[in-house]
PDB file of N, CA and C in Angstrom:
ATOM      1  N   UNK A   1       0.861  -1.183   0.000  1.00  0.00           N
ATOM      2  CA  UNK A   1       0.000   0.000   0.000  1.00  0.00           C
ATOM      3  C   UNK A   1       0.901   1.238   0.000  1.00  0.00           C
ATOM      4  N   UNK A   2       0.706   2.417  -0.928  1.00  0.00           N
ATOM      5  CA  UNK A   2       1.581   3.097  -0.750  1.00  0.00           C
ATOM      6  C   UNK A   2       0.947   4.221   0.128  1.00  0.00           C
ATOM      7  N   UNK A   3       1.780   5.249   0.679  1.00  0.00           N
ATOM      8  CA  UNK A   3       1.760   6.441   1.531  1.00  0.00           C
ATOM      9  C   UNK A   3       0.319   7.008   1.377  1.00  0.00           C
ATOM     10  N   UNK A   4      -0.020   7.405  -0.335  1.00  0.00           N
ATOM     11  CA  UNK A   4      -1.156   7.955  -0.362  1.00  0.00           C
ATOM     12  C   UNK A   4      -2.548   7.651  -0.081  1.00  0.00           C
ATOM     13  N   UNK A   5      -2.424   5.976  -0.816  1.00  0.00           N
ATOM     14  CA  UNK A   5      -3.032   5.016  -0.440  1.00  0.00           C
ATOM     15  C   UNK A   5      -3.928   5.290   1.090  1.00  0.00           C
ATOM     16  N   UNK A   6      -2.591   4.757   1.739  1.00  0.00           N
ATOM     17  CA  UNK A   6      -2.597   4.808   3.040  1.00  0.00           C
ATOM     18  C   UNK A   6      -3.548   6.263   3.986  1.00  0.00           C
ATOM     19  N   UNK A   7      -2.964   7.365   3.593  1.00  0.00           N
ATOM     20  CA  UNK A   7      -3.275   8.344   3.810  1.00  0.00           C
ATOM     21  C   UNK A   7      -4.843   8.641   3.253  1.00  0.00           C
ATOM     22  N   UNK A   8      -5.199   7.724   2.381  1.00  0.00           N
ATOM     23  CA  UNK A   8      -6.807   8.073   1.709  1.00  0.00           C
ATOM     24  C   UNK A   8      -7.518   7.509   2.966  1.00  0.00           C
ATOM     25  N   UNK A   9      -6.948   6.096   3.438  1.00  0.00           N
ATOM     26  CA  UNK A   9      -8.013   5.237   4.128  1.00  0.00           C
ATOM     27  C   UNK A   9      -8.281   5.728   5.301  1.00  0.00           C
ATOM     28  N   UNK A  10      -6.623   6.568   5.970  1.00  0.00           N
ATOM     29  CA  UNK A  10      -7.188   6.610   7.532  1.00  0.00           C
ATOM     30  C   UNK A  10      -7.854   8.222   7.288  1.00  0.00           C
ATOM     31  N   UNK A  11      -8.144   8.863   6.110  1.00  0.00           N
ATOM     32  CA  UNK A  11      -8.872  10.265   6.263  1.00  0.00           C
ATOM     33  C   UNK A  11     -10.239   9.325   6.068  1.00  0.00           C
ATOM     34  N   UNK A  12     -10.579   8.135   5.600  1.00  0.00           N
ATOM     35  CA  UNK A  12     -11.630   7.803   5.319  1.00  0.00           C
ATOM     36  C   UNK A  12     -12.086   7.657   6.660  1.00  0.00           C
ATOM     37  N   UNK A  13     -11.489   6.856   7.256  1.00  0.00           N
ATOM     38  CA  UNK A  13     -11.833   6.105   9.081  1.00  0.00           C
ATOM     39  C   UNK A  13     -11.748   7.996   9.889  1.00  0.00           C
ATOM     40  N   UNK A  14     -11.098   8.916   9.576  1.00  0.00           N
ATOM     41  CA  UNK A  14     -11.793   9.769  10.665  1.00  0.00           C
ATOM     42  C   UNK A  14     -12.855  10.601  10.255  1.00  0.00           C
ATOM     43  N   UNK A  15     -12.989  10.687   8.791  1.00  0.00           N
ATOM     44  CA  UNK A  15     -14.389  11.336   8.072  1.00  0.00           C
ATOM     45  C   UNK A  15     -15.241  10.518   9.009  1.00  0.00           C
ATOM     46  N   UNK A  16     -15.168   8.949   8.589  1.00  0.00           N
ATOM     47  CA  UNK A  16     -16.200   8.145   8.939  1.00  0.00           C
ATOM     48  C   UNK A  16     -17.175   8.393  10.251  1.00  0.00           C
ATOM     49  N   UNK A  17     -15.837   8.780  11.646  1.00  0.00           N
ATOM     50  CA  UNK A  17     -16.189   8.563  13.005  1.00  0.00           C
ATOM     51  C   UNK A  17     -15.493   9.962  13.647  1.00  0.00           C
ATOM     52  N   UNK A  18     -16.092  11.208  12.846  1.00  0.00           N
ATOM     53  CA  UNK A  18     -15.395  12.495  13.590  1.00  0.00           C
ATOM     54  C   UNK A  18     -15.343  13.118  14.834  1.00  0.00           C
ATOM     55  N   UNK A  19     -16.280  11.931  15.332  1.00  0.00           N
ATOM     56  CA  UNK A  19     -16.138  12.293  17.117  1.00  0.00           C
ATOM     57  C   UNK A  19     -15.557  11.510  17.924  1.00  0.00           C
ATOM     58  N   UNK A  20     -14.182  10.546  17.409  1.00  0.00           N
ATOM     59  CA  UNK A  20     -13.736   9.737  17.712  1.00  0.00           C
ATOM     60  C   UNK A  20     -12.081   9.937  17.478  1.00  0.00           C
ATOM     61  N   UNK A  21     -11.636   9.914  18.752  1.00  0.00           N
ATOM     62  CA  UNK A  21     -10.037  10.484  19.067  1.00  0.00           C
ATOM     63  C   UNK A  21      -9.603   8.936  18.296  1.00  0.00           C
ATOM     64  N   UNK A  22      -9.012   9.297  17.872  1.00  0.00           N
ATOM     65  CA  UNK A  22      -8.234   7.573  17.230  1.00  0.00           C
ATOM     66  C   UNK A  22      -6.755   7.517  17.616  1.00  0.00           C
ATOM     67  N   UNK A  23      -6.275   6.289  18.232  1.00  0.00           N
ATOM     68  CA  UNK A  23      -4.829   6.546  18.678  1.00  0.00           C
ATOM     69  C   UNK A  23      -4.041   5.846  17.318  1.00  0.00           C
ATOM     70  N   UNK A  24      -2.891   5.791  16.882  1.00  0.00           N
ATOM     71  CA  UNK A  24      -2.062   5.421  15.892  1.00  0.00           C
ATOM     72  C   UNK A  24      -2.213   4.069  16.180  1.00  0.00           C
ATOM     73  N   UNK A  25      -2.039   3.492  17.086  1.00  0.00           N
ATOM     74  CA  UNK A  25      -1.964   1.908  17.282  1.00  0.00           C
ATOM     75  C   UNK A  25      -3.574   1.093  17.030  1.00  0.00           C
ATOM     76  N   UNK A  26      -4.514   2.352  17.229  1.00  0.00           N
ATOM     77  CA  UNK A  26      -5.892   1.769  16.424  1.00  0.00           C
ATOM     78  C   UNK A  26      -6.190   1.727  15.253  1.00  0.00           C
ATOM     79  N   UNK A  27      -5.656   3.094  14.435  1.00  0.00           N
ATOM     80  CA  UNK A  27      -5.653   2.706  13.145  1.00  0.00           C
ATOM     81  C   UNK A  27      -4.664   1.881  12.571  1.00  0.00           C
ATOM     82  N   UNK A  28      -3.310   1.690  12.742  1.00  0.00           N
ATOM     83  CA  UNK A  28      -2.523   0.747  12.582  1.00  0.00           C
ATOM     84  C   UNK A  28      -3.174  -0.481  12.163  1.00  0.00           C
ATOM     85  N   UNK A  29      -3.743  -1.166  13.476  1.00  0.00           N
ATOM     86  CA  UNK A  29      -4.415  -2.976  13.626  1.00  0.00           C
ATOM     87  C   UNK A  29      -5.305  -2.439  12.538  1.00  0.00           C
ATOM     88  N   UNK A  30      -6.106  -1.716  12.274  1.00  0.00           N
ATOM     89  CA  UNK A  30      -7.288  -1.555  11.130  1.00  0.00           C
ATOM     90  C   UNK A  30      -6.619  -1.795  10.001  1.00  0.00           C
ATOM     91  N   UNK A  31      -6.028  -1.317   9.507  1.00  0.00           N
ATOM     92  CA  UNK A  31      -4.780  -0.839   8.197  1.00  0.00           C
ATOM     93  C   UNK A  31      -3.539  -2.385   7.964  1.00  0.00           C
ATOM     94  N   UNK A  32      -3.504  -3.128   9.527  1.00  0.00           N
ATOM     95  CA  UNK A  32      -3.146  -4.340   9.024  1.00  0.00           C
ATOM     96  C   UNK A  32      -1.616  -3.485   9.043  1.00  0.00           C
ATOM     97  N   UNK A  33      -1.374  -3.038   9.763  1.00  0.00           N
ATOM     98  CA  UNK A  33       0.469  -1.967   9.827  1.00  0.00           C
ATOM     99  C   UNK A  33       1.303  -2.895  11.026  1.00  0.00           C
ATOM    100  N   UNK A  34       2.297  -3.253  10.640  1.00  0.00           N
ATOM    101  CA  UNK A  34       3.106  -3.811  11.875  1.00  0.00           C
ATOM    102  C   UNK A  34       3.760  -2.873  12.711  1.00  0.00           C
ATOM    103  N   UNK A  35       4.512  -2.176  11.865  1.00  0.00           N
ATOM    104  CA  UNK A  35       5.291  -1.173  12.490  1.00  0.00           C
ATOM    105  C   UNK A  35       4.780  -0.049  12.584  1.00  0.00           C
ATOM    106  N   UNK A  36       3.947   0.008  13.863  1.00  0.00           N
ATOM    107  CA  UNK A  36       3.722   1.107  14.657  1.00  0.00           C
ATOM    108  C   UNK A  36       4.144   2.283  14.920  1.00  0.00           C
ATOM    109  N   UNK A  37       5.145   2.062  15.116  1.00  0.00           N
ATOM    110  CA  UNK A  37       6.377   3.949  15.412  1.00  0.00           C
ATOM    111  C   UNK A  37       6.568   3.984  14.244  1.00  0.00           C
ATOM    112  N   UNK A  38       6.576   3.527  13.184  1.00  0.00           N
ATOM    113  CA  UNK A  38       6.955   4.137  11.799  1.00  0.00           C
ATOM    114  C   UNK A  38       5.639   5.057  11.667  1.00  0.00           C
ATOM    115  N   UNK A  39       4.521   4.245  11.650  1.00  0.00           N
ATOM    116  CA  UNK A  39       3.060   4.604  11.545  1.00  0.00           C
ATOM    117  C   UNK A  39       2.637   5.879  12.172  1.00  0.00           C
ATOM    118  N   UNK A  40       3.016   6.030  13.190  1.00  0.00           N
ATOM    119  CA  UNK A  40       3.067   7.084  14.260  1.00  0.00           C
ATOM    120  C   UNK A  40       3.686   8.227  13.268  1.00  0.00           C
ATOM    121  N   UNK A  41       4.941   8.412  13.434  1.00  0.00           N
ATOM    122  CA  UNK A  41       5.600   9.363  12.579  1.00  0.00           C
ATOM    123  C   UNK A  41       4.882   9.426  10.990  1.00  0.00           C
ATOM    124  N   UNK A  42       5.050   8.677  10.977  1.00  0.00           N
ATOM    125  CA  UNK A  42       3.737   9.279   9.295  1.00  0.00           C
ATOM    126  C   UNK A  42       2.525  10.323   9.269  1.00  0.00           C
ATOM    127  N   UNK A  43       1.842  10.067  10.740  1.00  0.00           N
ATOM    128  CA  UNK A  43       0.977  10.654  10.896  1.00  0.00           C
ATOM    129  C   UNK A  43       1.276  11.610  11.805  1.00  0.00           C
ATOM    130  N   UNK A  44       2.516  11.791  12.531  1.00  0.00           N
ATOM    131  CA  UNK A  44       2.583  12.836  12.879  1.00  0.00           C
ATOM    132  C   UNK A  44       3.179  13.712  11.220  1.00  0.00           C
ATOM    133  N   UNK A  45       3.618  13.472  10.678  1.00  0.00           N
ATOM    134  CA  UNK A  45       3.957  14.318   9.543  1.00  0.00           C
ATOM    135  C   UNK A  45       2.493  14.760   8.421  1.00  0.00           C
ATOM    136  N   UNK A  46       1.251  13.719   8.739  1.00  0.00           N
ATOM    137  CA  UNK A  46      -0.075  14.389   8.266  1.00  0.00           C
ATOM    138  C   UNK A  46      -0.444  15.235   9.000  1.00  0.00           C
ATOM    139  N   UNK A  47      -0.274  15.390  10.170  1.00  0.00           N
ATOM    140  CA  UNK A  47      -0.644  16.264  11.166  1.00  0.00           C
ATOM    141  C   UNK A  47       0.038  17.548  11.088  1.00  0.00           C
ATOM    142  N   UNK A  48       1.132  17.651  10.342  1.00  0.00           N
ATOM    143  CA  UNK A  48       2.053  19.128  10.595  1.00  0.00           C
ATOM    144  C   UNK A  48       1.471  19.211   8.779  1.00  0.00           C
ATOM    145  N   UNK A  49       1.437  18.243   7.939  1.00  0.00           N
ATOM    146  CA  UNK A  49       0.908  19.017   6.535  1.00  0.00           C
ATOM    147  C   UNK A  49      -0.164  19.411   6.433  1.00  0.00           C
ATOM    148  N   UNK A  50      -1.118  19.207   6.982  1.00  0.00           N
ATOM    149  CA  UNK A  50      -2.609  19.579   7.705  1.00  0.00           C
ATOM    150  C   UNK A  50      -3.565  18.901   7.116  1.00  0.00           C
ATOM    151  N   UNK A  51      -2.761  17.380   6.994  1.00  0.00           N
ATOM    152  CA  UNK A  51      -4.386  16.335   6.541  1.00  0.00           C
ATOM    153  C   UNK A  51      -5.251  15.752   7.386  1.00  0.00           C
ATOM    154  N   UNK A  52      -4.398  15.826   8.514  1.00  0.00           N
ATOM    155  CA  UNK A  52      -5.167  15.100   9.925  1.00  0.00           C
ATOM    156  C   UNK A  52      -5.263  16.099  11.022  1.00  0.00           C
ATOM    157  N   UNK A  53      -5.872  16.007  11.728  1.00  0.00           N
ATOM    158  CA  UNK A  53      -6.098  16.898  13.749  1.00  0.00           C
ATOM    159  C   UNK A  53      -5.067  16.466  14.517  1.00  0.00           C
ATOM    160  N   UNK A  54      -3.997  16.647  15.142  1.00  0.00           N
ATOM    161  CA  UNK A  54      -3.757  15.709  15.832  1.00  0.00           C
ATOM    162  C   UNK A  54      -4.259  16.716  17.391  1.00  0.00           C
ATOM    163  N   UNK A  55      -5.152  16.056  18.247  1.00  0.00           N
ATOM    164  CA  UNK A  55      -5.591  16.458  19.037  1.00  0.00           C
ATOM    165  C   UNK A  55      -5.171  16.001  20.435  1.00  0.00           C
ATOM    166  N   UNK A  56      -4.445  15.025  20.561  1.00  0.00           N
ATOM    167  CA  UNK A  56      -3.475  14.949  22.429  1.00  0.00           C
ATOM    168  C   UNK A  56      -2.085  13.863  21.769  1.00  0.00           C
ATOM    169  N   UNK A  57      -1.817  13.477  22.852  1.00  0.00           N
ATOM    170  CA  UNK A  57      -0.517  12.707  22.501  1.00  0.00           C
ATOM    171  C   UNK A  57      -1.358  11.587  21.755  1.00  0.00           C
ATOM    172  N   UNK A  58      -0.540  10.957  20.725  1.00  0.00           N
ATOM    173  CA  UNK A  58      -0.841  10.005  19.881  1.00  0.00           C
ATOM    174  C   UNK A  58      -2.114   9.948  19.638  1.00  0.00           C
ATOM    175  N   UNK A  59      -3.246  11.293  19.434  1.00  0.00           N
ATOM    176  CA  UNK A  59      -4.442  11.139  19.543  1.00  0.00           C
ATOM    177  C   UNK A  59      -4.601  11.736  17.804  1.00  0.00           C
ATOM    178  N   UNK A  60      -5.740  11.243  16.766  1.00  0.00           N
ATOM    179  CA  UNK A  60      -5.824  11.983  16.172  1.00  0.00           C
ATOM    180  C   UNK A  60      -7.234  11.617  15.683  1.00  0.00           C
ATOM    181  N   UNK A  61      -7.606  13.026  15.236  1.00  0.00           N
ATOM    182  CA  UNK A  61      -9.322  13.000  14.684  1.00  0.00           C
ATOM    183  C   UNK A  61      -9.153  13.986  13.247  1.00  0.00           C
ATOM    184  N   UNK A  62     -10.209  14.263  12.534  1.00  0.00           N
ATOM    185  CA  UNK A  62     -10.150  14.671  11.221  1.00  0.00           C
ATOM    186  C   UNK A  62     -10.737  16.127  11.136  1.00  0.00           C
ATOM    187  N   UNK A  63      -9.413  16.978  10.264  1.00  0.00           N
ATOM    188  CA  UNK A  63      -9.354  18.138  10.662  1.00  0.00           C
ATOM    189  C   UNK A  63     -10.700  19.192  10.877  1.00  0.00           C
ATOM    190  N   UNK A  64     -10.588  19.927  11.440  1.00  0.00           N
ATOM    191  CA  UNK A  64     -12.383  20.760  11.742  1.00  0.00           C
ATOM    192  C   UNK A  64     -12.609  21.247  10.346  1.00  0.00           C
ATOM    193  N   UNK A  65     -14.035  21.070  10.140  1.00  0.00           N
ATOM    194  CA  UNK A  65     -14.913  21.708   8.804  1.00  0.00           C
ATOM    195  C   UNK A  65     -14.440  23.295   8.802  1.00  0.00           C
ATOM    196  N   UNK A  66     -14.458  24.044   7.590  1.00  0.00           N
ATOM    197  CA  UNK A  66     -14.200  25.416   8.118  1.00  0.00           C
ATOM    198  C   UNK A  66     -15.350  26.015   8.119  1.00  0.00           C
ATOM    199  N   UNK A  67     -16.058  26.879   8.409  1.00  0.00           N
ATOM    200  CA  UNK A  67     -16.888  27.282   8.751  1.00  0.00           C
ATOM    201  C   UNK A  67     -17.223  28.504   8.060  1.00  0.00           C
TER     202      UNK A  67
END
């Protein structure tokens, strides 16, 4: 699966459930990801390009609607 891939499904899983803090190690097991801390850092790097929320430690939800 590549990066983008990747990056489509878990914006899909927090569109899906936007009131739902998701930790990296939950979407990981969903996504079928072994390596976790790699996983982590990926998404902390969606989180600083502004595809994801990241909202507490290892917490992330899908960025706010703008209004």
């Amino acid at each position: 699966m590549s990066s983008s891939d990747r990056r489509g499904k878990v914006l899909q899983l927090l569109a899906a459930q936007p009131w739902h803090a998701w930790r990296g190690s939950e979407l990981a097991a969903i996504l079928g990801i072994e390596n976790v801390n790699s996983f982590r850092v990926q998404l902390s790097q969606w989180s600083h390009q502004g595809y994801i929320n990241k909202i507490g430690p290892a917490l992330y939800g899908p960025m706010p609607a703008n209004t």
